[in-house]
PDB file of N, CA and C in Angstrom:
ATOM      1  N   UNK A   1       0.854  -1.171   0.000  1.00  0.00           N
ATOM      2  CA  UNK A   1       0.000   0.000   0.000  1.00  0.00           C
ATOM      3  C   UNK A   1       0.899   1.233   0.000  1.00  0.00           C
ATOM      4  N   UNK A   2       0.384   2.237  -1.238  1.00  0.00           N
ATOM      5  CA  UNK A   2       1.251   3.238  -1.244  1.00  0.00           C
ATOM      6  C   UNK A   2       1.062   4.482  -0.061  1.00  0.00           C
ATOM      7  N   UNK A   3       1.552   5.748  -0.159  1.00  0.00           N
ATOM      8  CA  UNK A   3       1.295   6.509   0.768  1.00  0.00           C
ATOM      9  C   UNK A   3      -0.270   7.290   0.412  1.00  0.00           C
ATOM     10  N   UNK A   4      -0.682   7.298  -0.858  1.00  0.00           N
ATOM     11  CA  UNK A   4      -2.066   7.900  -1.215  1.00  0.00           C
ATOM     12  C   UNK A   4      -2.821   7.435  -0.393  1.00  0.00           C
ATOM     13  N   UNK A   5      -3.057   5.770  -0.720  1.00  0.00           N
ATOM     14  CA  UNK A   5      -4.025   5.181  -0.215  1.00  0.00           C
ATOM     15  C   UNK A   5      -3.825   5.018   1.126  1.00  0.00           C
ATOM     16  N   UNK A   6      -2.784   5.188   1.902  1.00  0.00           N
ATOM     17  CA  UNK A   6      -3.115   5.143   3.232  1.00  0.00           C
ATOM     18  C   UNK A   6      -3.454   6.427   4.117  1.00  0.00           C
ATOM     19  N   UNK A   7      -3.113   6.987   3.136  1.00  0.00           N
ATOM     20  CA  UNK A   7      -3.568   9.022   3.940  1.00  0.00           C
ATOM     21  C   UNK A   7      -4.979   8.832   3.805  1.00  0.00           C
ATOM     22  N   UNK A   8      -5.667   8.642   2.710  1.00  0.00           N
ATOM     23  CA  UNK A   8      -7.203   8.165   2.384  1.00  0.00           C
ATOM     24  C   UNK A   8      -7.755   6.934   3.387  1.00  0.00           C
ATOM     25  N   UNK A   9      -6.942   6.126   3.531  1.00  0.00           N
ATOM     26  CA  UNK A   9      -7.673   5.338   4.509  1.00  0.00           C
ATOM     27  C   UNK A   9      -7.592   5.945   5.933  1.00  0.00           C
ATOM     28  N   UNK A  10      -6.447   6.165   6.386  1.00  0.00           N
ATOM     29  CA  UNK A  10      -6.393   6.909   7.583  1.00  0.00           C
ATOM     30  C   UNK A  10      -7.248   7.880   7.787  1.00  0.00           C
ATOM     31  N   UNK A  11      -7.581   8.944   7.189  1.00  0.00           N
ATOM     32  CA  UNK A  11      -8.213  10.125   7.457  1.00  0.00           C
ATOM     33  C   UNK A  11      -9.738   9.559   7.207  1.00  0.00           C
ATOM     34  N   UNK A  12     -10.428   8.438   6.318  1.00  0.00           N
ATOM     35  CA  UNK A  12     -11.397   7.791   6.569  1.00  0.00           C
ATOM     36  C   UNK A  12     -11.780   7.221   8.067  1.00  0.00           C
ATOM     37  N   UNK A  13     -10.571   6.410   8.727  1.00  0.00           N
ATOM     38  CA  UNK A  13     -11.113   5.822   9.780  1.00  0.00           C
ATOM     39  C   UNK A  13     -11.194   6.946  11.000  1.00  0.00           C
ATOM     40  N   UNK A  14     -10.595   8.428  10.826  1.00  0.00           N
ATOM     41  CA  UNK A  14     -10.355   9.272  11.557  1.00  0.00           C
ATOM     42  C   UNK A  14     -12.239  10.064  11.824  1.00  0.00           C
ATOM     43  N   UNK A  15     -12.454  10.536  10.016  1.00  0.00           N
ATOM     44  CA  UNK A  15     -13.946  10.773  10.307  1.00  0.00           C
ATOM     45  C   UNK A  15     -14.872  10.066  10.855  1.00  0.00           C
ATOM     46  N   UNK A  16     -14.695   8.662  10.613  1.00  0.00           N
ATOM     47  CA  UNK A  16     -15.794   7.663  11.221  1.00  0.00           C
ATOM     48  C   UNK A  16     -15.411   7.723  12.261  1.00  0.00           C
ATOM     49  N   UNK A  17     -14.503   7.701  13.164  1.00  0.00           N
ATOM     50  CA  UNK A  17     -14.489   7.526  14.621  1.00  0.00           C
ATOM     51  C   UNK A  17     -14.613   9.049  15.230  1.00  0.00           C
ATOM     52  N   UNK A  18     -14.595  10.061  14.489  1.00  0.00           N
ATOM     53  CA  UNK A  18     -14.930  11.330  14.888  1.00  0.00           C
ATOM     54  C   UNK A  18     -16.696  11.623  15.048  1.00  0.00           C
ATOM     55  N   UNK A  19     -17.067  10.823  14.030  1.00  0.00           N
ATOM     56  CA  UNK A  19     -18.259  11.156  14.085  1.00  0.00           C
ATOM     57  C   UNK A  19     -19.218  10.023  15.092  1.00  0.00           C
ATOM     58  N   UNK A  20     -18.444   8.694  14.942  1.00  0.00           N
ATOM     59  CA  UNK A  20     -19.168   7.918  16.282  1.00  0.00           C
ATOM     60  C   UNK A  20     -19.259   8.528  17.329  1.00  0.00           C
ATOM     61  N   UNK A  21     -17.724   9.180  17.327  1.00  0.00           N
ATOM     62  CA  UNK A  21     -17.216   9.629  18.780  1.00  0.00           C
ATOM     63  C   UNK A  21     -18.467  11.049  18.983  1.00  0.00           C
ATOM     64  N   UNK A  22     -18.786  11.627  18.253  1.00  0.00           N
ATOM     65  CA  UNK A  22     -19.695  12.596  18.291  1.00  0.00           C
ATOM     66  C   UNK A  22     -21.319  12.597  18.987  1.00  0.00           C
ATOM     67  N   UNK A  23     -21.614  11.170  18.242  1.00  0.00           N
ATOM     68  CA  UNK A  23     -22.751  10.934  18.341  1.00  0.00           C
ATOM     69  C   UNK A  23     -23.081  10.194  19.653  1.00  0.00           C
ATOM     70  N   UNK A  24     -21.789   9.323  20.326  1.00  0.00           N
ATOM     71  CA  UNK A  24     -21.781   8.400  21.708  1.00  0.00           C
ATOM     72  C   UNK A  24     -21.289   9.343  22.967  1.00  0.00           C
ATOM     73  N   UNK A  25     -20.928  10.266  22.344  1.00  0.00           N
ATOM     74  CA  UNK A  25     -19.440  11.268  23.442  1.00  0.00           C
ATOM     75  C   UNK A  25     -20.627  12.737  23.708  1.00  0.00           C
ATOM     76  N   UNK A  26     -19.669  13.406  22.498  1.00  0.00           N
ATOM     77  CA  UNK A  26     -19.849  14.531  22.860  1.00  0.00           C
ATOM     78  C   UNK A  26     -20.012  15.113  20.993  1.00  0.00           C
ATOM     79  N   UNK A  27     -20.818  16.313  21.314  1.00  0.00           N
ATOM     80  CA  UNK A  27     -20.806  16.397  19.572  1.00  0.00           C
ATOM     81  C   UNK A  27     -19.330  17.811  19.175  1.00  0.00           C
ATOM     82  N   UNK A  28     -18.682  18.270  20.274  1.00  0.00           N
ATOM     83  CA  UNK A  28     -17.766  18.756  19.749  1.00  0.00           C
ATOM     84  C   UNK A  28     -16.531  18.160  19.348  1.00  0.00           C
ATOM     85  N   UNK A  29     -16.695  16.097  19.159  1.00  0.00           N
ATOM     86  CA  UNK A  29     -15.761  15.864  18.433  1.00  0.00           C
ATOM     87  C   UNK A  29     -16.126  16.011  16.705  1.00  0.00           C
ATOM     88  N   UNK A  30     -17.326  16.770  16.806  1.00  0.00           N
ATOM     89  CA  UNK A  30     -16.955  17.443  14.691  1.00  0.00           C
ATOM     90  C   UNK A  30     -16.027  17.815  14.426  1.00  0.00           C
ATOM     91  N   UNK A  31     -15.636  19.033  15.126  1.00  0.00           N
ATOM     92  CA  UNK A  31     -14.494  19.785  14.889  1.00  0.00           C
ATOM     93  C   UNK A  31     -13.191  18.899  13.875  1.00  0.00           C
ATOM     94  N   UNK A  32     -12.991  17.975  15.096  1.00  0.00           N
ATOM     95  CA  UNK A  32     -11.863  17.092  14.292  1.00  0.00           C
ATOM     96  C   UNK A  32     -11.925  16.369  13.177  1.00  0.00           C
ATOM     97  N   UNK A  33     -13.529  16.263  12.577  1.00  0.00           N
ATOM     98  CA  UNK A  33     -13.876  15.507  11.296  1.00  0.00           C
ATOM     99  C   UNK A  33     -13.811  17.162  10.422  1.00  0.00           C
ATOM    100  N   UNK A  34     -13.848  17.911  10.921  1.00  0.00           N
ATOM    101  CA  UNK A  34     -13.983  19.628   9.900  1.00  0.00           C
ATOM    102  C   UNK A  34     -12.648  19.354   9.713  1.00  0.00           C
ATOM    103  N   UNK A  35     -11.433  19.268  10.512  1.00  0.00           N
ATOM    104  CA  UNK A  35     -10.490  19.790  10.642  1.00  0.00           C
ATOM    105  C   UNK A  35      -9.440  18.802   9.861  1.00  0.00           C
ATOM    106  N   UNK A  36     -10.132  17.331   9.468  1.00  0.00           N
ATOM    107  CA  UNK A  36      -9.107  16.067   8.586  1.00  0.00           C
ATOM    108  C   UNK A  36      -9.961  16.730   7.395  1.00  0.00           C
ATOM    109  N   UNK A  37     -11.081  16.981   6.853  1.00  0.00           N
ATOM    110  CA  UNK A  37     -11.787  17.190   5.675  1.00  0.00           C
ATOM    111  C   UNK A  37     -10.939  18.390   5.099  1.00  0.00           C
ATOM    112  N   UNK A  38     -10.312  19.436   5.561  1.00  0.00           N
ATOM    113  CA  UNK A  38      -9.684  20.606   5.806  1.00  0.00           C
ATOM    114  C   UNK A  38      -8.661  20.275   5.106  1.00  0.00           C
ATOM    115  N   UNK A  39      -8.056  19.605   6.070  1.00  0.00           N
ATOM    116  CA  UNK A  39      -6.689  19.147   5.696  1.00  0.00           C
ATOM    117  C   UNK A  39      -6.198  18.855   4.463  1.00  0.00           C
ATOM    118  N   UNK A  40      -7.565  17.856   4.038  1.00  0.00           N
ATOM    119  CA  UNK A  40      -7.468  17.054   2.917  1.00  0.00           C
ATOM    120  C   UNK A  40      -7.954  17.867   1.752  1.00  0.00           C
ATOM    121  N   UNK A  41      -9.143  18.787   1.926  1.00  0.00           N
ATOM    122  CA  UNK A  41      -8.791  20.029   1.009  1.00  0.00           C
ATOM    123  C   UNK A  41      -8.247  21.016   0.440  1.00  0.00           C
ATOM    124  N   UNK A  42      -6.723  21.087   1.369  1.00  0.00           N
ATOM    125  CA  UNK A  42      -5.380  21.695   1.277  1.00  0.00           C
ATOM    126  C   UNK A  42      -4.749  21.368   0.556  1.00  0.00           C
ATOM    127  N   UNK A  43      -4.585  20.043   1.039  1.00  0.00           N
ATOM    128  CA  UNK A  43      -3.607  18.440   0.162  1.00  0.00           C
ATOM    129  C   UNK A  43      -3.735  18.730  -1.118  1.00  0.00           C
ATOM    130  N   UNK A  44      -5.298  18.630  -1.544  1.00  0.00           N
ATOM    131  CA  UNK A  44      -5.637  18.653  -2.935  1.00  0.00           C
ATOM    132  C   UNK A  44      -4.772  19.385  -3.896  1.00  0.00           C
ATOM    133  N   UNK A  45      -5.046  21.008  -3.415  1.00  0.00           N
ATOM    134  CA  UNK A  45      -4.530  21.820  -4.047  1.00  0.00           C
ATOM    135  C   UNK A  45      -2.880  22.221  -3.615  1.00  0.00           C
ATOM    136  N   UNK A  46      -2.085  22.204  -2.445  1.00  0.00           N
ATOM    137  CA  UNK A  46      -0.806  22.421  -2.041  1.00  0.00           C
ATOM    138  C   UNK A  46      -0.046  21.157  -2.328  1.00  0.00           C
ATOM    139  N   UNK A  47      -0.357  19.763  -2.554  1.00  0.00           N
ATOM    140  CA  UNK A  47      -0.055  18.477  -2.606  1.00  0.00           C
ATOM    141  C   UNK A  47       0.955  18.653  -0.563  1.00  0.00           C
ATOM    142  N   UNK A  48       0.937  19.210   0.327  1.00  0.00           N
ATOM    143  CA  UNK A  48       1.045  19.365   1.517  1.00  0.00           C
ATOM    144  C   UNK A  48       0.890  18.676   2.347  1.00  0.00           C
ATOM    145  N   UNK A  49       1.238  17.456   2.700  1.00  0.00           N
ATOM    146  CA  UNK A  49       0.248  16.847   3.837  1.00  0.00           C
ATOM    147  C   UNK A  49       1.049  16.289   5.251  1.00  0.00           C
ATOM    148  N   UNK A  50       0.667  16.614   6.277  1.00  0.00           N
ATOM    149  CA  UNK A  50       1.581  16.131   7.501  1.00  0.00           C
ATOM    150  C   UNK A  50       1.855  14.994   7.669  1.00  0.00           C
ATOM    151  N   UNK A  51       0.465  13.929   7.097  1.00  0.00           N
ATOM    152  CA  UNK A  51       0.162  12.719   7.826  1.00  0.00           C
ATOM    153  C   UNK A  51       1.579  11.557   6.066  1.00  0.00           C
ATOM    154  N   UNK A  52       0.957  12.512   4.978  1.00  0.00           N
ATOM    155  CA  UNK A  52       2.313  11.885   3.915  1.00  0.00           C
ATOM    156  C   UNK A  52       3.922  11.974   4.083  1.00  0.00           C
ATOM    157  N   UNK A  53       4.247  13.370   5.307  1.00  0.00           N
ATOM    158  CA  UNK A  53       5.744  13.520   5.254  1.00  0.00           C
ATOM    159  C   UNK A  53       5.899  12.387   6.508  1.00  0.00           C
ATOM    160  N   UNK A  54       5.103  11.995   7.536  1.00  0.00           N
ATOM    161  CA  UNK A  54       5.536  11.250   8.856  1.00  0.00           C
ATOM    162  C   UNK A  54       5.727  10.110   7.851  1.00  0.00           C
ATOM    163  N   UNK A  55       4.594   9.174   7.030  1.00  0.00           N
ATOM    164  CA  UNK A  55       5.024   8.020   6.102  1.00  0.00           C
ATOM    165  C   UNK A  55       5.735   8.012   5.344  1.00  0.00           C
ATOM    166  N   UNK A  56       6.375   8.711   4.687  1.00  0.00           N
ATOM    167  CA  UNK A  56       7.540   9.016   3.543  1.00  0.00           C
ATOM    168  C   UNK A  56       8.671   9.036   4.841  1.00  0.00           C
ATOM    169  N   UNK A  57       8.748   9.545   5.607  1.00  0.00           N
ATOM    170  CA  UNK A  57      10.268   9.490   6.523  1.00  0.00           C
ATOM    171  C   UNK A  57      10.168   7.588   7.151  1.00  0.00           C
ATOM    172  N   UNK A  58       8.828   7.514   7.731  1.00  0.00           N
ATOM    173  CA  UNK A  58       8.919   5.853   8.182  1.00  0.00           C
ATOM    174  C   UNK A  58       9.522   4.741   6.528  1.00  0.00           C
ATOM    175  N   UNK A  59       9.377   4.735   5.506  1.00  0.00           N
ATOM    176  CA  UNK A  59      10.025   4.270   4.494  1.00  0.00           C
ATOM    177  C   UNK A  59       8.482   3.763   4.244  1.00  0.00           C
ATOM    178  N   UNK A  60       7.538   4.600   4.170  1.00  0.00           N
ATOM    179  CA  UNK A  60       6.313   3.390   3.234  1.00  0.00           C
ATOM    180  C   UNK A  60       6.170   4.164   1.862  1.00  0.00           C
ATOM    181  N   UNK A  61       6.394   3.235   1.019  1.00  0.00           N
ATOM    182  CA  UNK A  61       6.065   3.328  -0.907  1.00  0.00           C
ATOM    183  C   UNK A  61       5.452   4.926  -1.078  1.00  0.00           C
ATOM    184  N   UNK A  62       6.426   5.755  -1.698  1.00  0.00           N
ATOM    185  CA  UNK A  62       5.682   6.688  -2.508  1.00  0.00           C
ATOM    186  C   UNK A  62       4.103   6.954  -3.433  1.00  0.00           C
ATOM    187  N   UNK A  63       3.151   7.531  -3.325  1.00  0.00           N
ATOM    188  CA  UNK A  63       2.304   7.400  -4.669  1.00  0.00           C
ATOM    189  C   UNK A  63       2.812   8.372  -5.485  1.00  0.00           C
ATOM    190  N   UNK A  64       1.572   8.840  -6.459  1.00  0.00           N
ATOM    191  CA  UNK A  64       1.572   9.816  -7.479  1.00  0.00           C
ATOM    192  C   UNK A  64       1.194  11.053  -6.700  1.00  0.00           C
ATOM    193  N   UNK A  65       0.677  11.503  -5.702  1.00  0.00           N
ATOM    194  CA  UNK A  65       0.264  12.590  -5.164  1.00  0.00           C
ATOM    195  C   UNK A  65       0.901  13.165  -4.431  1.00  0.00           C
ATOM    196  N   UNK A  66       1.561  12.096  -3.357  1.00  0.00           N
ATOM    197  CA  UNK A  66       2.445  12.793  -2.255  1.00  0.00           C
ATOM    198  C   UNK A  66       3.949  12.337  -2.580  1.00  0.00           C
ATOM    199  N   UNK A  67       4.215  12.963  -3.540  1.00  0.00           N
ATOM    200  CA  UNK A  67       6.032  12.846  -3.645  1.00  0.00           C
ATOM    201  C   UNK A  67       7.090  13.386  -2.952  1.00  0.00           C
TER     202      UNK A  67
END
């Protein structure tokens, strides 16, 4: 698995547990589902991403997006 698909999966299991966590907890864990959606709307356009430079330094497979 390259680094695309795991920023995409990661930040997937991040909203779903943000938003469980919302609905069982407290509902100001949205914020943190605003704040990965955010992120990832940055990414798009800056190709920028925090969660691609921590996996690119651990040695996991390059994609096409986060070089």
């Amino acid at each position: 698995m390259n680094i695309d698909r795991l920023v995409f999966a990661i930040a997937g299991c991040f909203v779903v547990a943000s938003v469980l966590l919302s609905v069982y907890h407290n509902p100001n864990w949205l914020w943190f589902s605003g704040f990965v959606g955010l992120n990832l709307f940055q990414a798009a356009f800056t190709g920028f991403c925090p969660l691609a430079k921590v996996l690119k330094a651990a040695g996991v497979e390059p994609g096409s997006a986060f070089k």
